[in-house]
PDB file of N, CA and C in Angstrom:
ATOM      1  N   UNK A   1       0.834  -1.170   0.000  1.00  0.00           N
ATOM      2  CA  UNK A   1       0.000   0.000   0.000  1.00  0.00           C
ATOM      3  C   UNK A   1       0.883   1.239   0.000  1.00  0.00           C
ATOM      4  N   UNK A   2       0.908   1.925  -0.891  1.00  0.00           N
ATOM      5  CA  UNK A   2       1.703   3.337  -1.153  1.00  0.00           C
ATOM      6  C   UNK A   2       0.759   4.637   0.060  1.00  0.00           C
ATOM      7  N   UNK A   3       1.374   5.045   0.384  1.00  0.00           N
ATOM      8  CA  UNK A   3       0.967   6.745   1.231  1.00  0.00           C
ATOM      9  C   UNK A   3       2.035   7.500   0.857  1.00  0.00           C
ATOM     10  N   UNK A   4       1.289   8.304   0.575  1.00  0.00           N
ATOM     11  CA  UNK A   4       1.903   9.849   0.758  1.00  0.00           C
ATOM     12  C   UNK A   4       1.707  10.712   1.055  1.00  0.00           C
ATOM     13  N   UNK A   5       2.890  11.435   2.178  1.00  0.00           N
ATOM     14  CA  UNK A   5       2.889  12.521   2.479  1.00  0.00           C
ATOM     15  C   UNK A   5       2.621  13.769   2.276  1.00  0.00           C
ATOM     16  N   UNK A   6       0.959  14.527   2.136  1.00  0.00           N
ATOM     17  CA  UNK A   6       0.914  15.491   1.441  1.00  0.00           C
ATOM     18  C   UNK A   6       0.481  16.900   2.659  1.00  0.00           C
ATOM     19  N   UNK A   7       1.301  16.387   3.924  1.00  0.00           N
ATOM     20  CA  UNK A   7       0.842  17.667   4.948  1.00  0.00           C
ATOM     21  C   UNK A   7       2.048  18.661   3.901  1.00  0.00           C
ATOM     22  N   UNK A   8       2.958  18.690   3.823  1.00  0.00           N
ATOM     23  CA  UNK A   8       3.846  19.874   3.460  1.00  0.00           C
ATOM     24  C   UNK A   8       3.209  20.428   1.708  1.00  0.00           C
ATOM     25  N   UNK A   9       2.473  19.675   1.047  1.00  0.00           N
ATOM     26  CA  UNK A   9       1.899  20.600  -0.151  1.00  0.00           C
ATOM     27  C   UNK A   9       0.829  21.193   0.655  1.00  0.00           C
ATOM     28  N   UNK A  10      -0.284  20.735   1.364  1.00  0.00           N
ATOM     29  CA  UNK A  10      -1.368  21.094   2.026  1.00  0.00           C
ATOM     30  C   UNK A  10      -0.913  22.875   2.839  1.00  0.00           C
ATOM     31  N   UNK A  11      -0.318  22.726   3.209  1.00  0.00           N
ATOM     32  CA  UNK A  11       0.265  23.732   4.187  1.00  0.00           C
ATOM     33  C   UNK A  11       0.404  25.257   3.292  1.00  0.00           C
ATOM     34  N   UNK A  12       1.235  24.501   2.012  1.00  0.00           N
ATOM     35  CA  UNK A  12       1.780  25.725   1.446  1.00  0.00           C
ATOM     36  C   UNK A  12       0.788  25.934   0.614  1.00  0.00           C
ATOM     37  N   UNK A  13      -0.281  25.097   0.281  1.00  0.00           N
ATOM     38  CA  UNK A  13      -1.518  25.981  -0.584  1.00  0.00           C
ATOM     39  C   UNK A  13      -2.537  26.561   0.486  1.00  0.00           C
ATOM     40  N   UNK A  14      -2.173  26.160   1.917  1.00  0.00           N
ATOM     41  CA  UNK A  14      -2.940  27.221   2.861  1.00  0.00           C
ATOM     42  C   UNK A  14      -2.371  28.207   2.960  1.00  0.00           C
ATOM     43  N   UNK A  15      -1.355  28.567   2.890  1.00  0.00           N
ATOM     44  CA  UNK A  15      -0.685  29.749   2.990  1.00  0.00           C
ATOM     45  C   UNK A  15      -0.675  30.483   1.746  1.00  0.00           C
ATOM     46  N   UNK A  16      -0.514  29.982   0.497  1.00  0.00           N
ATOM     47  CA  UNK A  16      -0.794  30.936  -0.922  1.00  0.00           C
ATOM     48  C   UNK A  16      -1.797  31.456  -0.608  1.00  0.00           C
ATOM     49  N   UNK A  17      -3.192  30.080  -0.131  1.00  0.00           N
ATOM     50  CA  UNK A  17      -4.031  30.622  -0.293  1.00  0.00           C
ATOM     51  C   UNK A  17      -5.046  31.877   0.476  1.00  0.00           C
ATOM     52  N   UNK A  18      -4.019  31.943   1.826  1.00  0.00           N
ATOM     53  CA  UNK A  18      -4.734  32.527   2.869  1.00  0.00           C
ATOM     54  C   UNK A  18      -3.883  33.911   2.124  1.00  0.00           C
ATOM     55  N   UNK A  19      -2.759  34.046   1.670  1.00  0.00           N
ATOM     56  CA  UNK A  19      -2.414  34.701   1.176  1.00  0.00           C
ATOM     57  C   UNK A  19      -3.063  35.947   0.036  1.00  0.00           C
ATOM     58  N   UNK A  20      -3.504  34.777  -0.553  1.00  0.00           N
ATOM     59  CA  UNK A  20      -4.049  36.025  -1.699  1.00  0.00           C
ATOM     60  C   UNK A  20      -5.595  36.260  -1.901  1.00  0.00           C
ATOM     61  N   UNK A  21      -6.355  35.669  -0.627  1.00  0.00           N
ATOM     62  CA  UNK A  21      -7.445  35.947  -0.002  1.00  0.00           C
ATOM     63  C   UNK A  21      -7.673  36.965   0.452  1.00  0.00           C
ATOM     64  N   UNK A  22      -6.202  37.014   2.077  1.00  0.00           N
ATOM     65  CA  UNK A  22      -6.366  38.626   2.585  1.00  0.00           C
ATOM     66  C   UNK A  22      -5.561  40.043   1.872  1.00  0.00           C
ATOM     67  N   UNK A  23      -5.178  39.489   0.784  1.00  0.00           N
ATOM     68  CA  UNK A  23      -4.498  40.489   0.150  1.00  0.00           C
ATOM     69  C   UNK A  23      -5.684  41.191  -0.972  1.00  0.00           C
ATOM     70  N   UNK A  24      -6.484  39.904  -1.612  1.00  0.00           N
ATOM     71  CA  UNK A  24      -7.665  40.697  -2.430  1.00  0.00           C
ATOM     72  C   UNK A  24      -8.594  41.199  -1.402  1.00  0.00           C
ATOM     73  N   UNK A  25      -9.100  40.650  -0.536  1.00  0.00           N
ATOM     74  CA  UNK A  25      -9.958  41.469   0.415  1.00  0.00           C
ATOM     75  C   UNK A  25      -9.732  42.952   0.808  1.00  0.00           C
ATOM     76  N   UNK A  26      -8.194  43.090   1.651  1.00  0.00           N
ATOM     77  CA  UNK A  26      -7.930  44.442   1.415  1.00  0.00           C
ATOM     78  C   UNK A  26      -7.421  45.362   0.693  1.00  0.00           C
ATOM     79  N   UNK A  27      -7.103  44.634  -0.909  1.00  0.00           N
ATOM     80  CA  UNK A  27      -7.622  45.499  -1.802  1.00  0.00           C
ATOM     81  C   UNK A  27      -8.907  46.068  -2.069  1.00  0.00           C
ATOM     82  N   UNK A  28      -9.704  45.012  -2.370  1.00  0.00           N
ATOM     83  CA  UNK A  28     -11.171  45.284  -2.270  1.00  0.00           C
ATOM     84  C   UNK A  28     -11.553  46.257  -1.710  1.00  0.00           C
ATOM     85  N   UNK A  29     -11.438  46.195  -0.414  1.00  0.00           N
ATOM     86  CA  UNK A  29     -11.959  47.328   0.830  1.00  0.00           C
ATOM     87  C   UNK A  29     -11.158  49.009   0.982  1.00  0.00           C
ATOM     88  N   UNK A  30     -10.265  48.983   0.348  1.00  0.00           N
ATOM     89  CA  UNK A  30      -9.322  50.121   0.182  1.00  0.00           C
ATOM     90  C   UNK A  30      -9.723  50.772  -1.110  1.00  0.00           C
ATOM     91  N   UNK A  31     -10.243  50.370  -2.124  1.00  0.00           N
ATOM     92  CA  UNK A  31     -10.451  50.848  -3.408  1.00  0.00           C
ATOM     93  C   UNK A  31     -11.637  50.558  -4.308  1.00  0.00           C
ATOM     94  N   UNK A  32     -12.987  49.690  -2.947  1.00  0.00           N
ATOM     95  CA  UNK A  32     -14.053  49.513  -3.407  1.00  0.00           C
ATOM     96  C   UNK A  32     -14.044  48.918  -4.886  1.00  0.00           C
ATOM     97  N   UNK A  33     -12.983  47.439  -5.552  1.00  0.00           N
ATOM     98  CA  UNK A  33     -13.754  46.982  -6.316  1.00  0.00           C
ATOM     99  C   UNK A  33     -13.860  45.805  -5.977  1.00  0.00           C
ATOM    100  N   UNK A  34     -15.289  45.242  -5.409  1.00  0.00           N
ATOM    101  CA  UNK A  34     -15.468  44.231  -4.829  1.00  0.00           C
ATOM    102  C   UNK A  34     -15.476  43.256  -6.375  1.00  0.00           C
ATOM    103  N   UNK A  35     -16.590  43.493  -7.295  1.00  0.00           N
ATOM    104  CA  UNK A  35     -16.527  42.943  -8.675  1.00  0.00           C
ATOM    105  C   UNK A  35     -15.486  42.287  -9.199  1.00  0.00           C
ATOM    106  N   UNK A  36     -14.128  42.830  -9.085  1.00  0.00           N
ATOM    107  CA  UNK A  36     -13.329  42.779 -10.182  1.00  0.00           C
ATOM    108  C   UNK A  36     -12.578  41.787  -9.396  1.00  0.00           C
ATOM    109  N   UNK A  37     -12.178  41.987  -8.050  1.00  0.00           N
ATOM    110  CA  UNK A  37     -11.382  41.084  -7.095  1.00  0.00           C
ATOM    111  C   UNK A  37     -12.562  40.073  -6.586  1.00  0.00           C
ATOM    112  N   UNK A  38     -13.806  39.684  -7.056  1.00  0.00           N
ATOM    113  CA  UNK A  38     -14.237  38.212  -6.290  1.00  0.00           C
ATOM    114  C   UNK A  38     -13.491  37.209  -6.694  1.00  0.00           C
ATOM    115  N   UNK A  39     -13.167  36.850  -7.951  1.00  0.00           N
ATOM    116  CA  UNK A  39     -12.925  35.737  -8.454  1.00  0.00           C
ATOM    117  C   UNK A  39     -11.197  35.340  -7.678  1.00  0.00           C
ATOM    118  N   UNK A  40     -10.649  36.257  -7.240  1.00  0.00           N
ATOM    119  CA  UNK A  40      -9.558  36.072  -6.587  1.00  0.00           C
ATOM    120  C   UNK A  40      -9.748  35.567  -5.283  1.00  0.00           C
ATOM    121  N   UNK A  41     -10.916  35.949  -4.259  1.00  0.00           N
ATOM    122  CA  UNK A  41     -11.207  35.974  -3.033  1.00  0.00           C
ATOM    123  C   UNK A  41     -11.636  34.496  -3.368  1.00  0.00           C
ATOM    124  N   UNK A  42     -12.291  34.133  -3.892  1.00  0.00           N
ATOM    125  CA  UNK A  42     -13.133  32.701  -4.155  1.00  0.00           C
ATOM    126  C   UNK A  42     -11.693  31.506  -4.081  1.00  0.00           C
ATOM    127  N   UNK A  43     -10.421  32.164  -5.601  1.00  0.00           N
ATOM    128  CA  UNK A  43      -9.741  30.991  -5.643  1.00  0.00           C
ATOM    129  C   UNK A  43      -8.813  31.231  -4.539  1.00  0.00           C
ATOM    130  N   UNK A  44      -8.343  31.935  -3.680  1.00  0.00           N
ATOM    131  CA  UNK A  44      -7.972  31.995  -2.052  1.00  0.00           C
ATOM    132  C   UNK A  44      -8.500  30.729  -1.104  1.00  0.00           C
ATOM    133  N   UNK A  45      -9.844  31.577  -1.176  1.00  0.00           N
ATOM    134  CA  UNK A  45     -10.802  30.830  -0.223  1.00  0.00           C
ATOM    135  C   UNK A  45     -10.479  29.098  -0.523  1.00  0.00           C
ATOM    136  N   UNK A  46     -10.671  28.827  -1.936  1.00  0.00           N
ATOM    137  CA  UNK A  46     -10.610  27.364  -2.236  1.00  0.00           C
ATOM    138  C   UNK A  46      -9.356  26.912  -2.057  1.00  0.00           C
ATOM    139  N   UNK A  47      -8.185  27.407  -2.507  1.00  0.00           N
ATOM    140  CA  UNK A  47      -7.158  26.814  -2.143  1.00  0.00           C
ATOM    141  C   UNK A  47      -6.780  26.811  -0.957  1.00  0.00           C
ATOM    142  N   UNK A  48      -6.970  27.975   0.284  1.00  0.00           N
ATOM    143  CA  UNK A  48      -6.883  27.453   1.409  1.00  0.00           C
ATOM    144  C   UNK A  48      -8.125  26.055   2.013  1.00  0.00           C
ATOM    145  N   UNK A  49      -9.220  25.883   1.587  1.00  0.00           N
ATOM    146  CA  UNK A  49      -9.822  25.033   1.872  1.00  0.00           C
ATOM    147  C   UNK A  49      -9.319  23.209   1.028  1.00  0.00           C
ATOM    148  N   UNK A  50      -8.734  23.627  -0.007  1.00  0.00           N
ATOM    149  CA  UNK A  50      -7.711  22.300  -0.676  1.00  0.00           C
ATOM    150  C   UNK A  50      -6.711  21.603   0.279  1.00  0.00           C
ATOM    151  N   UNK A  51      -6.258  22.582   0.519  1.00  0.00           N
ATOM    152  CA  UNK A  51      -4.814  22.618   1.509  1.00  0.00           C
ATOM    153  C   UNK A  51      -5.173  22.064   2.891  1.00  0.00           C
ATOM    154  N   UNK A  52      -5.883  22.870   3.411  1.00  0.00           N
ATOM    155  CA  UNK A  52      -6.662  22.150   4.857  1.00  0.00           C
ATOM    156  C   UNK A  52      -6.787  21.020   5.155  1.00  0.00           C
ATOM    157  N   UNK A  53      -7.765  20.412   3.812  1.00  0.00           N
ATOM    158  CA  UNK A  53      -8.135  19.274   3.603  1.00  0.00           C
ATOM    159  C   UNK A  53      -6.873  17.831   3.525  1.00  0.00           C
ATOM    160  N   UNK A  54      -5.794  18.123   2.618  1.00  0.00           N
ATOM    161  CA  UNK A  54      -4.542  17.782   2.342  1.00  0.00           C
ATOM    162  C   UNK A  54      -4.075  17.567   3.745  1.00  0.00           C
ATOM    163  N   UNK A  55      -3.651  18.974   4.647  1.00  0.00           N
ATOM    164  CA  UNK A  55      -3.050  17.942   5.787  1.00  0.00           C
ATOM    165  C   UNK A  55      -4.419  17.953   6.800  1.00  0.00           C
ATOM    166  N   UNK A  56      -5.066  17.965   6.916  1.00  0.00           N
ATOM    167  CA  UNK A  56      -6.248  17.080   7.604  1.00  0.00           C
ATOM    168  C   UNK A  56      -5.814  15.439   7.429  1.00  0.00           C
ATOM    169  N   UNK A  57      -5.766  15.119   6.071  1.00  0.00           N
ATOM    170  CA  UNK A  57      -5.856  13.726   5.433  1.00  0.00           C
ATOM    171  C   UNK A  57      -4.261  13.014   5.779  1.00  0.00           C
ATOM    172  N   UNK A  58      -3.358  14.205   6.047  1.00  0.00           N
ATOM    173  CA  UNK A  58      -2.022  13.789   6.665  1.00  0.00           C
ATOM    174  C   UNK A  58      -1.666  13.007   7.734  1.00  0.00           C
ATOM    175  N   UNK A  59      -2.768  14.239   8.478  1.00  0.00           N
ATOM    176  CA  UNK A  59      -2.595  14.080   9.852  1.00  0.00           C
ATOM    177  C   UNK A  59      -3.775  13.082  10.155  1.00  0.00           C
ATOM    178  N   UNK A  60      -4.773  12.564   9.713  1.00  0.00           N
ATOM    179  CA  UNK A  60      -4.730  10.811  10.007  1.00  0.00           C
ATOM    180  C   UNK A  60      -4.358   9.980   9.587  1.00  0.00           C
ATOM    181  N   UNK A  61      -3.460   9.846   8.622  1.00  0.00           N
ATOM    182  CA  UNK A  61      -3.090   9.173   8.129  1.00  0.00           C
ATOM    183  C   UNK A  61      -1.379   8.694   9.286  1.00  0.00           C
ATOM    184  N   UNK A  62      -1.056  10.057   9.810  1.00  0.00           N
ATOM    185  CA  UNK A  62       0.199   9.506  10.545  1.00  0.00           C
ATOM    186  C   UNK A  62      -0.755   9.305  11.813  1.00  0.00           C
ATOM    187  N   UNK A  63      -1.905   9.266  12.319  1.00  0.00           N
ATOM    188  CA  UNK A  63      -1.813   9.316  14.227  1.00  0.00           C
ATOM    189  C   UNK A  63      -2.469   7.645  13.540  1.00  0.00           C
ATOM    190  N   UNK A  64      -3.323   7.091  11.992  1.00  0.00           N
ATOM    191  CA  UNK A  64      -3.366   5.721  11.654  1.00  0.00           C
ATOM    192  C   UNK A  64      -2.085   4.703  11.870  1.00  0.00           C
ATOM    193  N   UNK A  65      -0.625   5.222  11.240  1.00  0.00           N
ATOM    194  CA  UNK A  65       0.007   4.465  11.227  1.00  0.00           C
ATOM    195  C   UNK A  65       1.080   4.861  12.491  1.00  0.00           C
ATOM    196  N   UNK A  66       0.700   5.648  13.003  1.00  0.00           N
ATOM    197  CA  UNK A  66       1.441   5.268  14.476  1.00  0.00           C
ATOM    198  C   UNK A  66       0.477   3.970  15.490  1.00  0.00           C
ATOM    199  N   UNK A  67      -0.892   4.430  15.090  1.00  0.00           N
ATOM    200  CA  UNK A  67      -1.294   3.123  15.975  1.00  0.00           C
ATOM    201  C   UNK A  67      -1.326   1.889  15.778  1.00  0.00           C
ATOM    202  N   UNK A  68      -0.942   1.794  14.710  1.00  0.00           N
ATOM    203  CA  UNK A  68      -0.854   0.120  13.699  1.00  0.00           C
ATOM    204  C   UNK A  68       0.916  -0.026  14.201  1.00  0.00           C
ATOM    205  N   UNK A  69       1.406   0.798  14.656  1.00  0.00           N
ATOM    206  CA  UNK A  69       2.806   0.475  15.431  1.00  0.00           C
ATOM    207  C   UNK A  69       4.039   0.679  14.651  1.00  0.00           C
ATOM    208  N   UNK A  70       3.779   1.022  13.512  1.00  0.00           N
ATOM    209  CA  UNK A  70       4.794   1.715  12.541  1.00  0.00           C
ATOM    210  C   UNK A  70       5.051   3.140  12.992  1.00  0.00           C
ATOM    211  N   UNK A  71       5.979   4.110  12.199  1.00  0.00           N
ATOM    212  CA  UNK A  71       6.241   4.971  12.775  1.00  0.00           C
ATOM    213  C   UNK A  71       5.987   5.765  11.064  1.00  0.00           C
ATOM    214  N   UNK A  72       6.029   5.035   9.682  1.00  0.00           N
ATOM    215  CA  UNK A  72       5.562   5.680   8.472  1.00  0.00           C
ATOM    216  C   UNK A  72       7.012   5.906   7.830  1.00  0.00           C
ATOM    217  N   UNK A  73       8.083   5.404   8.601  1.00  0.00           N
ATOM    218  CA  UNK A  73       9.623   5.909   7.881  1.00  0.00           C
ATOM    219  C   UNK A  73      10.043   4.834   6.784  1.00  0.00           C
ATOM    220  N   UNK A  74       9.447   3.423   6.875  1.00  0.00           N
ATOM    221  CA  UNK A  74      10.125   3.103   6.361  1.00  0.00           C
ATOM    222  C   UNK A  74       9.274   2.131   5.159  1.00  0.00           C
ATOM    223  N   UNK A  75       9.384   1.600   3.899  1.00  0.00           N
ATOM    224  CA  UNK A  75       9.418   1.533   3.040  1.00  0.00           C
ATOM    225  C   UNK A  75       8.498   0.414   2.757  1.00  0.00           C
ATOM    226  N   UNK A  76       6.823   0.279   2.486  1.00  0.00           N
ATOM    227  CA  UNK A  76       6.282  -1.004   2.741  1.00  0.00           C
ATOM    228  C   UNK A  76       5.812  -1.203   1.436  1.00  0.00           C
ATOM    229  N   UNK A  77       6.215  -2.237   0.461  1.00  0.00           N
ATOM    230  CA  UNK A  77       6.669  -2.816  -0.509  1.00  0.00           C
ATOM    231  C   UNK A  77       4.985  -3.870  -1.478  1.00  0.00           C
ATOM    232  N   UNK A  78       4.631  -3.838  -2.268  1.00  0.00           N
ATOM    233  CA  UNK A  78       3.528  -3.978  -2.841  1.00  0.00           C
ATOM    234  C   UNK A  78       2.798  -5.309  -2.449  1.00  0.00           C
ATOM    235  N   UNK A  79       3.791  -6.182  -1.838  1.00  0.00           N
ATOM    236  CA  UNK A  79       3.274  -7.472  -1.386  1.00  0.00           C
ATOM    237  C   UNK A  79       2.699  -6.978   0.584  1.00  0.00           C
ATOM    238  N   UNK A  80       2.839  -6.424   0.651  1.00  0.00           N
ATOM    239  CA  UNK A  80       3.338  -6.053   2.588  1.00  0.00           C
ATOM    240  C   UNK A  80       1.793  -5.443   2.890  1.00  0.00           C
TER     241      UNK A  80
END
């Protein structure tokens, strides 16, 4: 069974995305064009909600294979 580690992509599309969420917002609010900046606020919003999701799915996936008594370091092979 293959896993992969996707808390460290998850993270950094929460952060683009929280990124260019609060950056169109207070554009928005500084220069009143709510119109022109939604579609930015939306793909923010979604990519921080992508990302979330990503290490959400991380982080059971390691507190799963710590309780199955592995620790996830080492290498479990297509027959295993």
């Amino acid at each position: 069974m293959r896993s992969f580690n996707t808390g460290p992509a998850g993270t950094f599309m929460m952060i683009v995305g929280l990124l260019l969420a609060v950056s169109s917002v207070y554009t928005a609010f500084t220069q009143s064009r709510w119109p022109a900046l939604l579609p930015s606020i939306l793909i923010g919003l979604a990519l921080t909600a992508v990302g979330y999701s990503l290490v959400a799915r991380a982080r059971r996936a390691r507190s799963r294979s710590r309780s199955d008594g592995s620790d996830g370091d080492e290498f479990q092979g297509p027959g295993t």
